[in-house]
Structures are given as structure tokens and as C-alpha cells.
Protein backbone atom coordinates (compact mmCIF):
# COMPACT_ATOMS: atom_id res chain seq x y z
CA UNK A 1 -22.39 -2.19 -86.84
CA UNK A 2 -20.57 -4.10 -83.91
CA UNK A 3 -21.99 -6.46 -81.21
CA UNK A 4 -24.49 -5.26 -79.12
CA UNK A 5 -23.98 -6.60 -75.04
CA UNK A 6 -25.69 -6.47 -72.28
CA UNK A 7 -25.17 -7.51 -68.71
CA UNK A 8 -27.14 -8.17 -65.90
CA UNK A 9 -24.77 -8.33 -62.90
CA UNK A 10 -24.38 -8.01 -58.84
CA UNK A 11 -22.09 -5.08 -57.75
CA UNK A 12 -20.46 -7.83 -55.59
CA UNK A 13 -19.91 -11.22 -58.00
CA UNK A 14 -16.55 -11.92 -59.05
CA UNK A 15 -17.85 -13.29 -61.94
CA UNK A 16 -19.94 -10.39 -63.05
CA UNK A 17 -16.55 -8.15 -62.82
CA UNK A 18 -14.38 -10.98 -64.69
CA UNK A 19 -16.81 -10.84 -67.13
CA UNK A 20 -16.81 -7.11 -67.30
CA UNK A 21 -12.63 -7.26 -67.72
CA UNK A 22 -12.82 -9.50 -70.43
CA UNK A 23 -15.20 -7.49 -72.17
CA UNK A 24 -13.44 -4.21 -71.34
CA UNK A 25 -9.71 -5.79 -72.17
CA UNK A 26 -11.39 -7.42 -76.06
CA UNK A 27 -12.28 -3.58 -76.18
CA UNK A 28 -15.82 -5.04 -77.18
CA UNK A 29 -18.31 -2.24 -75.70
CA UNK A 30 -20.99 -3.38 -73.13
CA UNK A 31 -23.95 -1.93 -71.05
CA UNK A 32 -24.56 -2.99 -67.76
CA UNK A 33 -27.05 -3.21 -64.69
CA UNK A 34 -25.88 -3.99 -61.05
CA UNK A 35 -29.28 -5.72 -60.21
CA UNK A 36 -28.46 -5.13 -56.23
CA UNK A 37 -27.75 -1.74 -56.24
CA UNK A 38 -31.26 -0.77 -57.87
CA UNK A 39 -34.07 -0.47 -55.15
CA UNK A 40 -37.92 -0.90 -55.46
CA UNK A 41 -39.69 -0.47 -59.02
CA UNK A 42 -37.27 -0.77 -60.72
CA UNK A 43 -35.16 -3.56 -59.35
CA UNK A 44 -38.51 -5.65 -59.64
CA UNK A 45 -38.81 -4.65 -63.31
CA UNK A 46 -35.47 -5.54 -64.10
CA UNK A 47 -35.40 -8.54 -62.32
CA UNK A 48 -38.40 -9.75 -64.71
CA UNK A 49 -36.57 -8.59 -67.56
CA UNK A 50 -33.91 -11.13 -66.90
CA UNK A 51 -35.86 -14.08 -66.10
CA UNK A 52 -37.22 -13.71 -69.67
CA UNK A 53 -33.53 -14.52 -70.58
CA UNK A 54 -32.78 -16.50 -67.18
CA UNK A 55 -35.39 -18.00 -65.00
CA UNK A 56 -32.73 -19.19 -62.36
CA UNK A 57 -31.45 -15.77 -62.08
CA UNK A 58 -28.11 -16.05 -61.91
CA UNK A 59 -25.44 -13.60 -62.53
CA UNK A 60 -24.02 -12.65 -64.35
CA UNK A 61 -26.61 -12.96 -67.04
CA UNK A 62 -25.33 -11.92 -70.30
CA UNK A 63 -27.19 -11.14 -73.68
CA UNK A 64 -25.46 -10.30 -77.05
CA UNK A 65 -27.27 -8.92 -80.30
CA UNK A 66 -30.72 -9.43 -78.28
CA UNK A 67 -30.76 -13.26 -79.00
CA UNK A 68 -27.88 -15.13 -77.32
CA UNK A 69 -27.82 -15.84 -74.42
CA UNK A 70 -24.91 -16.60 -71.68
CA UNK A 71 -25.20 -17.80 -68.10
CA UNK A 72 -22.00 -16.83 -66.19
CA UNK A 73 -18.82 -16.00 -67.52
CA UNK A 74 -17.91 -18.21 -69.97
CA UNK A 75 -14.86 -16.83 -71.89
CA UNK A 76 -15.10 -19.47 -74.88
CA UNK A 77 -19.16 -18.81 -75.38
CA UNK A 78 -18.91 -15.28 -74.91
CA UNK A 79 -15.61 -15.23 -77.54
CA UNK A 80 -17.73 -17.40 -80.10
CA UNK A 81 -20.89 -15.22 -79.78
CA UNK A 82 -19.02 -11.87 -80.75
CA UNK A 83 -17.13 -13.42 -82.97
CA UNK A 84 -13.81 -12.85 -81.81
């Protein structure tokens, strides 16, 4: 079974996207949220879901196999985390 990722991300953070490339180009497969394009309910649920992982909430906020976490997009961490 491969690496499971998550991202919590703004629709608008450069970061968030360059993390999403690098992802995408390894051909690792992620899920992702756009935190600022959900509205009400649910952007306050998911907004407590990551400060579980990231009480500064800051983006993007990533999460591989449910247990490592990553605070921006940092190529090197995320690389050492999926084993790549």
C-alpha cells in the first residue's frame, strides 16, 4: 500500500500549489481541502481538524500516513516522509 497524503491548503497560496506540483510531478497521489473556498459548518470543522495537526494554522498544512506532520512546503521533509 503507498503513502497516504493529505493537504490542507488556501485556493490562493503559492505554496499550497508548489506543494501540490511536487506532489503531482513525484506522481505520489494526494487529497486535498482549499480551507477558503469552504463556507460555514464545515469550514469551522475543518479548520479544527487542522489545528489538531497545526495550531498556528498555516498553510499549507500537510499530513502523510496520519502521523507526520509538515508545515509548508518543504521539498526535503516531504521527500524523506514518503520515502522517495
Amino acid at each position: 500500500m503507498g503513502n497516504v497524503v493529505k493537504i490542507y491548503s488556501l485556493s490562493t497560496c503559492s505554496h499550497c500549489k508548489a506543494a501540490k506540483k511536487f506532489l503531482s510531478d513525484a506522481s505520489v497521489p494526494y487529497d486535498f481541502t482549499d480551507v477558503d473556498l469552504l463556507e460555514g459548518d464545515e469550514k469551522a470543522l475543518v479548520l479544527n481538524e487542522v489545528k489538531k495537526y497545526n495550531p498556528r494554522l498555516t498553510f499549507p498544512t500537510i499530513i502523510v500516513n496520519n502521523d507526520r506532520v509538515i508545515i509548508g512546503f518543504q521539498d526535503r521533509e516531504i521527500k524523506e516522509a514518503l520515502g522517495l
